[in-house]
N, C-alpha and C. Protein backbone atom coordinates (compact mmCIF):
# COMPACT_ATOMS: atom_id res chain seq x y z
N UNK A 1 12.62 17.02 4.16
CA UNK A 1 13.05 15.94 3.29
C UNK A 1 11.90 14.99 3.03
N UNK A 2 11.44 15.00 1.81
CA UNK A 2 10.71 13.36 1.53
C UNK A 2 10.93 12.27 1.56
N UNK A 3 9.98 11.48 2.47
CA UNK A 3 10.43 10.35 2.81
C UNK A 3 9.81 9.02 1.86
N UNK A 4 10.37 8.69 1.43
CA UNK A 4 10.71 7.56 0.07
C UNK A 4 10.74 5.99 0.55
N UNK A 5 9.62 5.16 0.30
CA UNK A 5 9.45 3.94 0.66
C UNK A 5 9.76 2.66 -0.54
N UNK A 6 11.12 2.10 -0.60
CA UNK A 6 11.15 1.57 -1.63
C UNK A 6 10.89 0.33 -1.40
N UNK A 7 10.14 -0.30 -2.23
CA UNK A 7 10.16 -1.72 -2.30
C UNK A 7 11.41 -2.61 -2.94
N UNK A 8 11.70 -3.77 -2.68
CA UNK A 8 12.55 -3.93 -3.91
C UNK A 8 13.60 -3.55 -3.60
N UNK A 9 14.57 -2.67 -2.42
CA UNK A 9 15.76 -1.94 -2.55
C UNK A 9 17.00 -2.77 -3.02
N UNK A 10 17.03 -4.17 -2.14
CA UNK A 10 18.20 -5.13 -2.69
C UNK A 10 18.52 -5.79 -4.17
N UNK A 11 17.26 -5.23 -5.09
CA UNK A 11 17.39 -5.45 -6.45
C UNK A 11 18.69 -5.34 -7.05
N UNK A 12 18.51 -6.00 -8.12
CA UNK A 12 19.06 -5.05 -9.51
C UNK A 12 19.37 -3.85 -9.58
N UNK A 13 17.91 -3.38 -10.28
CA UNK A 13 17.41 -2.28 -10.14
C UNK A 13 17.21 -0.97 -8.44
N UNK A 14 16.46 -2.03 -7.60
CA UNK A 14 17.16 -1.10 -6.49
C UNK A 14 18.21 -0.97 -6.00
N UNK A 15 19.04 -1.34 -5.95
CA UNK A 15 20.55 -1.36 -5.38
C UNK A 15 21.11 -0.37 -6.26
N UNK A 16 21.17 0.02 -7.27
CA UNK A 16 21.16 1.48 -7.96
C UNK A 16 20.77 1.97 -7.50
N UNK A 17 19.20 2.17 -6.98
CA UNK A 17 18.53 3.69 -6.74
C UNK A 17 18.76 4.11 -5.55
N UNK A 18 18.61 3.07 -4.90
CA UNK A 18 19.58 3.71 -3.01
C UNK A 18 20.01 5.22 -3.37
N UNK A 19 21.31 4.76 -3.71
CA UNK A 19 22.95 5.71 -3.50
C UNK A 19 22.26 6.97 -4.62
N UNK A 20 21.32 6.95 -5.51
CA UNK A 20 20.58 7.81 -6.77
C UNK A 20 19.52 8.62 -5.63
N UNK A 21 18.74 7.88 -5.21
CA UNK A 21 17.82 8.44 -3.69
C UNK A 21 18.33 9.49 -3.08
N UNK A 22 19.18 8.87 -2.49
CA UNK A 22 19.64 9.62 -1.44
C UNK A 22 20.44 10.97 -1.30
N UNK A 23 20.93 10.94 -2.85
CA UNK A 23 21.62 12.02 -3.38
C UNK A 23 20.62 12.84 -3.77
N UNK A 24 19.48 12.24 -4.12
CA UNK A 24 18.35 13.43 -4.63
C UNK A 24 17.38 14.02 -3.13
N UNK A 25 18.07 13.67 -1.88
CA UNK A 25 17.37 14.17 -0.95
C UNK A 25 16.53 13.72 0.02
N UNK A 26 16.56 12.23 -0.66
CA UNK A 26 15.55 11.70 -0.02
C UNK A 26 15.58 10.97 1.00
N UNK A 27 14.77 10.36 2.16
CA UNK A 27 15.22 9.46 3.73
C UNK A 27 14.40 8.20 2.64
N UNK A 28 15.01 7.39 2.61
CA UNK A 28 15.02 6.09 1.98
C UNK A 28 14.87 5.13 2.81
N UNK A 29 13.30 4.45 2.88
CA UNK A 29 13.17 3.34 3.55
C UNK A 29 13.35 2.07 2.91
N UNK A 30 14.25 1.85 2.86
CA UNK A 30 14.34 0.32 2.23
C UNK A 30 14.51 -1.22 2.17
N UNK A 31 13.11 -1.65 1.48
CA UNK A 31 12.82 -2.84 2.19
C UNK A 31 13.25 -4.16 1.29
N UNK A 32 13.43 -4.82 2.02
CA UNK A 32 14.09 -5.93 1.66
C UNK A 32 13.77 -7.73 2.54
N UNK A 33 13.51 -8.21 2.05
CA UNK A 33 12.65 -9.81 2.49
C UNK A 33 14.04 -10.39 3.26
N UNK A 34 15.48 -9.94 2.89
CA UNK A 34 16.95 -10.71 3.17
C UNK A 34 17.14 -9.52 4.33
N UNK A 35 17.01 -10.53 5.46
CA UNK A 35 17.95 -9.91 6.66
C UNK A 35 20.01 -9.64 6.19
N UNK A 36 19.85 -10.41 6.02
CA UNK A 36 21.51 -10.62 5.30
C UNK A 36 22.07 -9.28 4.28
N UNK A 37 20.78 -8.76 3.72
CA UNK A 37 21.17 -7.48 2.94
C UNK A 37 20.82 -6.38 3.33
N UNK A 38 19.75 -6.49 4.76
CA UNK A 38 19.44 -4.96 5.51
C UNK A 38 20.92 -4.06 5.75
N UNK A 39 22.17 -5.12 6.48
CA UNK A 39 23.37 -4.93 6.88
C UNK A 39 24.07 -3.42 5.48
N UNK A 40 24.11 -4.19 4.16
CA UNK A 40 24.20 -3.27 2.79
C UNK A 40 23.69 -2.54 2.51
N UNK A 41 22.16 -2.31 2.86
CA UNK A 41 21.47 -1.39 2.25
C UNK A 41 21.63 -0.30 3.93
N UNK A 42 21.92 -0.30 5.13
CA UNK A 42 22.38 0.90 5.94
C UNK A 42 23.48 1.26 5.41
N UNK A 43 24.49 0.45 5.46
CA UNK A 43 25.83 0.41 4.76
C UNK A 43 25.61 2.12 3.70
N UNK A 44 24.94 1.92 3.57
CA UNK A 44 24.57 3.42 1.84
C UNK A 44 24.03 4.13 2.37
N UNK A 45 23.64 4.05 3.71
CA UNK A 45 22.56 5.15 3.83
C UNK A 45 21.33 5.13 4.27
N UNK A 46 20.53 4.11 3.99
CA UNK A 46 18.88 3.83 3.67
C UNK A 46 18.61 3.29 5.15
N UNK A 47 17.19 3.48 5.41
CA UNK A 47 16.88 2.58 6.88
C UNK A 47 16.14 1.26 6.06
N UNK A 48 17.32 0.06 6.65
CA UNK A 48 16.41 -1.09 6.29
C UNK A 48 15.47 -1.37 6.65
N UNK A 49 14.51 -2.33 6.38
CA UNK A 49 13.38 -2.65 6.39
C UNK A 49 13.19 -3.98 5.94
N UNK A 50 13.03 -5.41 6.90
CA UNK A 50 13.29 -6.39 6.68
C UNK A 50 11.81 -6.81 6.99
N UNK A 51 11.14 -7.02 5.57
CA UNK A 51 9.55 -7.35 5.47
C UNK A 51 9.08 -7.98 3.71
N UNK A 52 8.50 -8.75 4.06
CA UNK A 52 8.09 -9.77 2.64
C UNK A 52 6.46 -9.14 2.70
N UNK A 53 6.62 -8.64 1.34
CA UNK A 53 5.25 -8.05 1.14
C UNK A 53 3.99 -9.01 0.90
N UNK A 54 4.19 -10.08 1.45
CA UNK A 54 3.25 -10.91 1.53
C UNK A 54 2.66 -11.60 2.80
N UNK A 55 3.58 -10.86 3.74
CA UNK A 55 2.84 -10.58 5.11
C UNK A 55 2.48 -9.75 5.32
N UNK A 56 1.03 -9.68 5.17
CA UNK A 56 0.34 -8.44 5.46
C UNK A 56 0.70 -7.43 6.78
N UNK A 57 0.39 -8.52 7.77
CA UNK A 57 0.69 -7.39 9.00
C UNK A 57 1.57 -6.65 9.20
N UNK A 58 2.55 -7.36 9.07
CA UNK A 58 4.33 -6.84 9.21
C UNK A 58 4.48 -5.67 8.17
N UNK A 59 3.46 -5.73 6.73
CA UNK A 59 4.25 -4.93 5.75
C UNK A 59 3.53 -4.08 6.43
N UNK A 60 1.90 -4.05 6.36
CA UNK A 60 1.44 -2.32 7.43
C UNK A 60 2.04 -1.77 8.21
N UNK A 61 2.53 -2.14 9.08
CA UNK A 61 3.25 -1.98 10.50
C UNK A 61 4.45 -1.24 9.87
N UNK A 62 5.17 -1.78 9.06
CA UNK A 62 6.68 -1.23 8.35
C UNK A 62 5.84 -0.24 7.21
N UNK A 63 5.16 0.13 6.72
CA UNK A 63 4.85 1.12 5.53
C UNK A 63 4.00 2.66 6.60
N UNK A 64 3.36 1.73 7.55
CA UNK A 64 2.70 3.21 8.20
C UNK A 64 3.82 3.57 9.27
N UNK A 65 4.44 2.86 9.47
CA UNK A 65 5.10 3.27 10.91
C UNK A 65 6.37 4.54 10.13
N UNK A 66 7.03 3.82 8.62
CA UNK A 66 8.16 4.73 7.60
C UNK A 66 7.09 6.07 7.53
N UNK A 67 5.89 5.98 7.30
CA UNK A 67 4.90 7.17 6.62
C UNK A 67 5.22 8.02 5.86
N UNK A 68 5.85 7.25 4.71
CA UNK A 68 6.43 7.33 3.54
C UNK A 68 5.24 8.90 2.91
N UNK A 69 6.35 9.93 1.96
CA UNK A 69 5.54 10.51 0.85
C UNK A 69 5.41 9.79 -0.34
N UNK A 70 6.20 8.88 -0.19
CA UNK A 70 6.51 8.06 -1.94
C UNK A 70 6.53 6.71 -1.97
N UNK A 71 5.71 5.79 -2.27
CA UNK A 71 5.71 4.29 -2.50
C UNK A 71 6.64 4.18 -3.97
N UNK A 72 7.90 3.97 -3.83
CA UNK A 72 8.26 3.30 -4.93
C UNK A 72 8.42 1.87 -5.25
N UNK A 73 7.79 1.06 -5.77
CA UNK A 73 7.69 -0.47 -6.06
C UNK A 73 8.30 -0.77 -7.03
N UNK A 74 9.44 -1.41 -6.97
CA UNK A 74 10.16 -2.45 -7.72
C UNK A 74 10.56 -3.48 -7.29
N UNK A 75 9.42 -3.89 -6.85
CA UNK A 75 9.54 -5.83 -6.31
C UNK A 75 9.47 -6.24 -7.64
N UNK A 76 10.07 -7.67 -7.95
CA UNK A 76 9.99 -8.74 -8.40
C UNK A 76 10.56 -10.00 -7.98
N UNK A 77 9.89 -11.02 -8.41
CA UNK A 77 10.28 -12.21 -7.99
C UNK A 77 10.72 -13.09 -9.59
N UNK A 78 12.16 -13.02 -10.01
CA UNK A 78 12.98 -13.60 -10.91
C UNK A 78 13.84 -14.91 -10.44
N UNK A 79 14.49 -15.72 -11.14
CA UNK A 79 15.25 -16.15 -11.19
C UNK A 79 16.75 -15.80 -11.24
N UNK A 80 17.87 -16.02 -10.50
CA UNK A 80 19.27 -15.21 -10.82
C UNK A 80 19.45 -15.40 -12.57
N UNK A 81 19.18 -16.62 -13.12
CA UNK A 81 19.72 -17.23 -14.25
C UNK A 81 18.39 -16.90 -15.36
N UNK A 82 19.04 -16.05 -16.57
CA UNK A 82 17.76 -16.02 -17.05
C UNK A 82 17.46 -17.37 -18.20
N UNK A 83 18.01 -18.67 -17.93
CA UNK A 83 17.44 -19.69 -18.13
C UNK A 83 16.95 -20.66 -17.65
N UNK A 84 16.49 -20.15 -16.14
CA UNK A 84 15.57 -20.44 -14.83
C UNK A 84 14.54 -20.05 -14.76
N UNK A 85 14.25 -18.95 -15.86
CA UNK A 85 13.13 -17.98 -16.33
C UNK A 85 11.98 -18.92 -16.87
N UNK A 86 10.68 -19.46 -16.12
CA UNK A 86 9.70 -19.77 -17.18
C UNK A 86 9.20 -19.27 -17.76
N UNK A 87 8.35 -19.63 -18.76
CA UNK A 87 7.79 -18.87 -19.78
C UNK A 87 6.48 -18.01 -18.97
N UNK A 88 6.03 -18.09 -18.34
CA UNK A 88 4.96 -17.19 -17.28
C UNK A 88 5.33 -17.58 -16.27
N UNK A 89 5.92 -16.59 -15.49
CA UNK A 89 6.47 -16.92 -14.07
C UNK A 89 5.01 -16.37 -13.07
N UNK A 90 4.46 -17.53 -12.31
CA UNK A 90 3.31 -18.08 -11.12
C UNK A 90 4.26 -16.39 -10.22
N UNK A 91 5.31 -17.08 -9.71
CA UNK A 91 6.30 -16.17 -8.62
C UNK A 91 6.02 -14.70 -8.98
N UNK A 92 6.52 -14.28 -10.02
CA UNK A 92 6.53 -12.70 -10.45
C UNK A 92 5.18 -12.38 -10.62
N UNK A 93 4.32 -12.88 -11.78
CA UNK A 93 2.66 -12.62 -11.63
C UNK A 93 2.14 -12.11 -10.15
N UNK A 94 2.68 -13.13 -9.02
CA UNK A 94 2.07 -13.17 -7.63
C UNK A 94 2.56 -11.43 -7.15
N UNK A 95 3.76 -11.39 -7.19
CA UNK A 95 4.23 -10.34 -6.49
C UNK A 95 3.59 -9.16 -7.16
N UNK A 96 3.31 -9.30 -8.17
CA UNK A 96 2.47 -7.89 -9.08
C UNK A 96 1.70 -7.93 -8.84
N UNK A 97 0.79 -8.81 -9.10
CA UNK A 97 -0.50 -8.48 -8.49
C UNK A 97 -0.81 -8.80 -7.03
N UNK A 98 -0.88 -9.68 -6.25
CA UNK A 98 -1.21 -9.98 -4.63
C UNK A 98 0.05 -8.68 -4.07
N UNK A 99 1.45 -8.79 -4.32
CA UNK A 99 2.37 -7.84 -3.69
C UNK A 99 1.45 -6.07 -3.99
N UNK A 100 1.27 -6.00 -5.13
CA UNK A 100 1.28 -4.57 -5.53
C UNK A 100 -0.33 -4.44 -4.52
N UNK A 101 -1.36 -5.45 -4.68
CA UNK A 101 -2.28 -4.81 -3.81
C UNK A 101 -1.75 -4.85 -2.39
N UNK A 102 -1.10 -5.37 -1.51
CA UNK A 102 -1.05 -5.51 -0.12
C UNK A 102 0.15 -4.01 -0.24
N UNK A 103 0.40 -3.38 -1.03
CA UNK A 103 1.32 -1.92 -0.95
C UNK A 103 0.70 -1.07 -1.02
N UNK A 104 -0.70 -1.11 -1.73
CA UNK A 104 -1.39 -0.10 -1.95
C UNK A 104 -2.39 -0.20 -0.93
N UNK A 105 -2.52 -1.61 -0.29
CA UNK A 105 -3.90 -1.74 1.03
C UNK A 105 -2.60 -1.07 2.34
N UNK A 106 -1.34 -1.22 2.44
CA UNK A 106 -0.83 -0.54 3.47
C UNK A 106 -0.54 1.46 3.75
N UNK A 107 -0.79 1.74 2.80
CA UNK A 107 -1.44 3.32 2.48
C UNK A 107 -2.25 3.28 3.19
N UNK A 108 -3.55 2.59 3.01
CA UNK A 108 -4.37 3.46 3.39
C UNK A 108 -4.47 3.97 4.70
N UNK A 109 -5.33 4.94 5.28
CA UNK A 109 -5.04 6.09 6.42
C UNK A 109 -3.97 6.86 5.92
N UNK A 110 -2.73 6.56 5.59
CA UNK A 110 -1.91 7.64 5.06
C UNK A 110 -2.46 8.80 4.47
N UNK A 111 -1.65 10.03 4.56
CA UNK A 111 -1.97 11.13 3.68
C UNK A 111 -1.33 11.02 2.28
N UNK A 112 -2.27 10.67 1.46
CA UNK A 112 -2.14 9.58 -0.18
C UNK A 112 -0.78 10.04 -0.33
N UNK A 113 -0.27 9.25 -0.55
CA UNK A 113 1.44 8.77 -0.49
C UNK A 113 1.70 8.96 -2.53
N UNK A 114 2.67 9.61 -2.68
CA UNK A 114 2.41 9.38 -4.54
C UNK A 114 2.65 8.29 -4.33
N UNK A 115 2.26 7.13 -5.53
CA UNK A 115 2.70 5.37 -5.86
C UNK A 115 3.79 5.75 -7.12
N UNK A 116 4.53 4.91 -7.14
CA UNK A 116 5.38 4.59 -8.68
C UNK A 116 5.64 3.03 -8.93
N UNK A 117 5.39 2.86 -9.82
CA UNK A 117 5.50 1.33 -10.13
C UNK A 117 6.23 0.71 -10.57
N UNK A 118 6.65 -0.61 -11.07
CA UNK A 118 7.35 -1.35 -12.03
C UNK A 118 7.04 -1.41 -13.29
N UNK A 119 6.81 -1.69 -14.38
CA UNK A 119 6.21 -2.46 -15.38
C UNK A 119 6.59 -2.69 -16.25
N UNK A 120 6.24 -3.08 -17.41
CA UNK A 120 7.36 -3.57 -18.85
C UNK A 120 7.09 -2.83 -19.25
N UNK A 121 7.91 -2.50 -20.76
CA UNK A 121 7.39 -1.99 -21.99
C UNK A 121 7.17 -3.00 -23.07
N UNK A 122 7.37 -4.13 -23.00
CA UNK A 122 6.67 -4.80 -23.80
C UNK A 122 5.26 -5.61 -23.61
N UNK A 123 4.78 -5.97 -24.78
CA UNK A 123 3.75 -7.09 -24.43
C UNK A 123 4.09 -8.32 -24.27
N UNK A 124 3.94 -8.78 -23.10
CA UNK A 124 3.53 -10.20 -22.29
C UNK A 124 3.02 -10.70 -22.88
N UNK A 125 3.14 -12.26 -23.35
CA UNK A 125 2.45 -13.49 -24.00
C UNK A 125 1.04 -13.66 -23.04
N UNK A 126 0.03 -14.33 -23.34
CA UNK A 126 -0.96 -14.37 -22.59
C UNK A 126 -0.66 -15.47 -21.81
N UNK A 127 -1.17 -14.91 -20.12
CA UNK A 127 -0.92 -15.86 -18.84
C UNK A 127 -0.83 -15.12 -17.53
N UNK A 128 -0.42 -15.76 -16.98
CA UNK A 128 -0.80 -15.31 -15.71
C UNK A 128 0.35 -13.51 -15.44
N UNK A 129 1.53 -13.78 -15.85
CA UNK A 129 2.49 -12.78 -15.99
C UNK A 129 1.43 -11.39 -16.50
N UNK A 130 0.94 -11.52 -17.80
CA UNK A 130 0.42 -10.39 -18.75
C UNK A 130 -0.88 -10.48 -17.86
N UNK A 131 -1.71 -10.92 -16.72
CA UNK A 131 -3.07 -10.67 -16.40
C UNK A 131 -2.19 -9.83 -15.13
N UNK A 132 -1.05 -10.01 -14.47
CA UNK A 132 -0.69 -9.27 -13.62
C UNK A 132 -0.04 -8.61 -13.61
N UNK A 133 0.32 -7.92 -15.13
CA UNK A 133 1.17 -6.85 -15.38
C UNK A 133 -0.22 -5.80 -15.44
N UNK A 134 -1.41 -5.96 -16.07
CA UNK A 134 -2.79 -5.63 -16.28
C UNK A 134 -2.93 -4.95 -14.92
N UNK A 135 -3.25 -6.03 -13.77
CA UNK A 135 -3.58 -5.65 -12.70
C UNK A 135 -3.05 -4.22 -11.67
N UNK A 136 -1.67 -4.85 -11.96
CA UNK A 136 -0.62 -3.52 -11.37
C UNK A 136 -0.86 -2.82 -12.00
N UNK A 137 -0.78 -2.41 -13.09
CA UNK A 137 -0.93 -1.00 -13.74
C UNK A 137 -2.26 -0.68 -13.37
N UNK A 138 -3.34 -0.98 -13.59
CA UNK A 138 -4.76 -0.82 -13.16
C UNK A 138 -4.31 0.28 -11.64
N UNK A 139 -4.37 -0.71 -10.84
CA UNK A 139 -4.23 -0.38 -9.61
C UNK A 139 -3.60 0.75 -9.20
N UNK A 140 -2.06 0.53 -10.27
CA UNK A 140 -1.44 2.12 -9.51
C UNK A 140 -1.76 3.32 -10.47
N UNK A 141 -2.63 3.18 -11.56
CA UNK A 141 -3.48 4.10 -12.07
C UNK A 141 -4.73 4.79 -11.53
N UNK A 142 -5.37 4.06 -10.94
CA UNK A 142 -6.43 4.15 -10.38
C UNK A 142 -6.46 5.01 -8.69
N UNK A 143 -5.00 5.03 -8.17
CA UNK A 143 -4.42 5.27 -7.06
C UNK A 143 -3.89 6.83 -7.11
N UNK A 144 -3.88 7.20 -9.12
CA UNK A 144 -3.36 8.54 -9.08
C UNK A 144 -2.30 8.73 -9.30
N UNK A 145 -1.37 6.80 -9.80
CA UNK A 145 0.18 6.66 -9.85
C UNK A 145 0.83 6.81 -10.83
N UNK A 146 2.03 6.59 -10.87
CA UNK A 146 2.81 6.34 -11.73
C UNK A 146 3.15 5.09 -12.19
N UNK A 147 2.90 4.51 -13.50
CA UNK A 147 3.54 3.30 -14.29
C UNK A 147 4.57 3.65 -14.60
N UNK A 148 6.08 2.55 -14.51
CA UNK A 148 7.13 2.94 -14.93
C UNK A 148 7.36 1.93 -15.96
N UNK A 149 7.01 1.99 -17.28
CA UNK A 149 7.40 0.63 -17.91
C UNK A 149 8.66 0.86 -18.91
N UNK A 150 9.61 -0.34 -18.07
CA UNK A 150 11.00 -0.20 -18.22
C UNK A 150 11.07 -1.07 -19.71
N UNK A 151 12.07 -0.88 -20.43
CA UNK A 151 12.44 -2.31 -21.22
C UNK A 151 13.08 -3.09 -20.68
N UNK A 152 13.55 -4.28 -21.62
CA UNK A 152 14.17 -5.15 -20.62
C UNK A 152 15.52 -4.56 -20.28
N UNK A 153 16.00 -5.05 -19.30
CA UNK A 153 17.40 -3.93 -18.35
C UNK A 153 18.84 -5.08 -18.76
N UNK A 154 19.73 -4.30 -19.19
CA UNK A 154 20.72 -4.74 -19.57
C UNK A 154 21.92 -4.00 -18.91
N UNK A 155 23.13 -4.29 -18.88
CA UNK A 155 24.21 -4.19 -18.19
C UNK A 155 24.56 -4.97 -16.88
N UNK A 156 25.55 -4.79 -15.87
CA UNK A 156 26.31 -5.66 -14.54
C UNK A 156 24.97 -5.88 -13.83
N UNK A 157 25.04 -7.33 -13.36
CA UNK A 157 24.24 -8.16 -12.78
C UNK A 157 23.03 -8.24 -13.41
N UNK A 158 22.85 -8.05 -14.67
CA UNK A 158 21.30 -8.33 -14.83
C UNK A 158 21.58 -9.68 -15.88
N UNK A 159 20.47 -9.88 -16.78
CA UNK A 159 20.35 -11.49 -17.44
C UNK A 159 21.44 -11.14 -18.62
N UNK A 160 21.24 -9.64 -18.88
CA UNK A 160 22.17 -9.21 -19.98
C UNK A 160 23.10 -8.36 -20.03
N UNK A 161 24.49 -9.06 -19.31
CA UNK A 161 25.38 -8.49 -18.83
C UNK A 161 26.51 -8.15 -19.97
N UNK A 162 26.59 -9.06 -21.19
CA UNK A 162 27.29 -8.90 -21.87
C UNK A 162 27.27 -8.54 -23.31
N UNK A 163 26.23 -8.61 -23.54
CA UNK A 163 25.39 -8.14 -25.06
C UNK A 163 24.20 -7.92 -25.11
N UNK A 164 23.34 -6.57 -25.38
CA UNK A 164 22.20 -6.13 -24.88
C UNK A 164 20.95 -6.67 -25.73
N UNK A 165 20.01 -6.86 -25.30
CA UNK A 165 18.85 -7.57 -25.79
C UNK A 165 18.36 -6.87 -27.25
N UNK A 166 17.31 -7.72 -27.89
CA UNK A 166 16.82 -6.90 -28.55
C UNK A 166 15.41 -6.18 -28.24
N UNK A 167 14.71 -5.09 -28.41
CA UNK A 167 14.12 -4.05 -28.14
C UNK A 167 12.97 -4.11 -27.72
N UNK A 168 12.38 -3.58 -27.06
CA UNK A 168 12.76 -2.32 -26.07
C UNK A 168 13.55 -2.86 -25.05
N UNK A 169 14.69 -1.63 -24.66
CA UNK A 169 15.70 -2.42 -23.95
C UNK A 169 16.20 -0.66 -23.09
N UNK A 170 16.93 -0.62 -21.62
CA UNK A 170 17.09 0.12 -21.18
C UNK A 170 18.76 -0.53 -20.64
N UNK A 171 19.76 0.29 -20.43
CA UNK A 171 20.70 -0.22 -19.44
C UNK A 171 20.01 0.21 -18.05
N UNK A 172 20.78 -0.51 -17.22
CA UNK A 172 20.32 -0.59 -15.88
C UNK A 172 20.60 0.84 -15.39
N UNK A 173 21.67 1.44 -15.33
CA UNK A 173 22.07 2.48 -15.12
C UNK A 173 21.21 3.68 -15.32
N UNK A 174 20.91 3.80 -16.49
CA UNK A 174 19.54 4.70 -17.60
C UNK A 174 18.65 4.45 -16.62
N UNK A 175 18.22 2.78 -16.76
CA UNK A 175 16.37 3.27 -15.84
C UNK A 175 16.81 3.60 -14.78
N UNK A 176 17.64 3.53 -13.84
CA UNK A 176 17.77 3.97 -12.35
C UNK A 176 18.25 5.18 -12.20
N UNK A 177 18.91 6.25 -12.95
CA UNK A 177 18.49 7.70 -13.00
C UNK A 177 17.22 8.29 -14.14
N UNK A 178 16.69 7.53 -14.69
CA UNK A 178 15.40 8.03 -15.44
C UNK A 178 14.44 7.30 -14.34
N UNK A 179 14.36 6.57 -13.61
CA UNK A 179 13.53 6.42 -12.19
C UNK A 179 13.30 7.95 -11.67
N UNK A 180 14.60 7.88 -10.75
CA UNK A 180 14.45 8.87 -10.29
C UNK A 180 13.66 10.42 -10.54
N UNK A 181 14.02 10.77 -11.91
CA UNK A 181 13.72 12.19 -12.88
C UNK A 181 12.18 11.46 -12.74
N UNK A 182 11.68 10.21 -12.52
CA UNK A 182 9.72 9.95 -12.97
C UNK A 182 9.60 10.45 -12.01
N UNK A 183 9.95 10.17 -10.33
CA UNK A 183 9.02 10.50 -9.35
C UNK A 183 8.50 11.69 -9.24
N UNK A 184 8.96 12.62 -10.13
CA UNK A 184 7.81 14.20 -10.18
C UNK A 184 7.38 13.63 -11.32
N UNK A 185 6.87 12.90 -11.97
CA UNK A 185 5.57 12.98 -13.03
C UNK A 185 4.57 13.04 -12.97
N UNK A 186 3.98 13.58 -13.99
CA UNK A 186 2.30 13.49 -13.73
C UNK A 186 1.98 12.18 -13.21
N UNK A 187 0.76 11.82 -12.84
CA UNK A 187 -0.16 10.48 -12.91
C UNK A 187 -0.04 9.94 -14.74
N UNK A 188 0.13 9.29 -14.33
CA UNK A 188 0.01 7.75 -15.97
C UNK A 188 1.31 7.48 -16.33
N UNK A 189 1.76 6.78 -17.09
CA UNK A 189 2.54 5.91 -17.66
C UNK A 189 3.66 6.71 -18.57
N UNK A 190 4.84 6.26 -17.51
CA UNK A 190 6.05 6.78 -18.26
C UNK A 190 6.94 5.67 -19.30
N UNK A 191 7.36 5.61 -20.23
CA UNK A 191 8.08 4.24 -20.62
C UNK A 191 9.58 5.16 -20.49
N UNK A 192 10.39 3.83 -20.17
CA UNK A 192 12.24 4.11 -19.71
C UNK A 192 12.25 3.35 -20.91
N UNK A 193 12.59 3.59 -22.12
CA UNK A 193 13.67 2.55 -23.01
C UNK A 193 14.70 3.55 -23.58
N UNK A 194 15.71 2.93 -24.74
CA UNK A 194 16.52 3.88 -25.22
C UNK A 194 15.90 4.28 -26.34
């Protein structure tokens, strides 16, 4: 069985792919910053993993000790309300770029782990957001990875629960079994929209 290191599991977006994971075979390590949601994410299946990828030590310790075949990253740092949303979020920028390198510096020694990433399909206004959407992709290109650039995600619990955005746009549901179908892709950049 491949063993599958998700970032991100208590998401949106991860909280779909769990129960999608695990059905496709996989031992699902999944990590999560909320002690309070490790309890949910065994609950399905997954071995929690209660680590903020911005402690370095702790995340090494939890990424080599899982010795994951698969880094899947879908951290972000959002607002619940998407009119809490600034116009370049400092928070989300950080986690893409400082998060995505301290995931790819906890690999190393591993036997190269595939990467899969987050990313948009649109273009980012210029700022700190669009220099660290840049960065991540860089990085998990350069690593041999996979870019996953989603549109924006619509359906239950996301910003657009009740009338879907305008374009590029994915339901939540869609990217979290078109996730899954990426992790055999080549290296480079897949886009999820409809």
């Amino acid at each position: 069985m491949k063993r599958l290191y998700l970032a991100g599991a208590s998401g949106v977006l991860g909280s779909r792919l769990v129960p999608l994971l695990l059905e496709a075979g996989y031992v699902v390590g999944a990590m999560t910053r909320s002690a309070a949601k490790a309890q949910r994410l065994a609950e399905a299946g997954a071995q929690p993993i209660v680590c903020d990828v911005f402690d370095r030590p702790a995340l090494f310790t939890a990424v080599r000790s899982f010795a994951p075949d698969v880094l899947l990253h879908e951290l972000t740092d959002l607002p619940d309300n998407l009119d809490e949303l600034p116009a370049d979020s400092l928070l989300n920028a950080r986690i893409r770029s400082e998060g995505t390198r301290n995931l790819l510096d906890a690999l190393d020694g591993l036997p190269r782990p595939r990467v899969v990433a987050q990313s948009v399909a649109w273009t980012m206004p210029l700022g700190a957001e669009a220099d660290a959407v840049a960065a991540l992709e860089k990085a998990v290109l350069d690593a041999d990875g996979v870019v996953l650039r989603y549109g924006m995600l619509y359906g239950p619990h996301t910003y657009f629960e009740a009338e879907p955005p305008d374009g590029p746009r994915v339901h939540i549901d869609v990217a979290a079994a078109r996730t899954v179908e990426a992790l055999d892709a080549a290296s480079g950049i897949v886009t999820i929209v409809e």
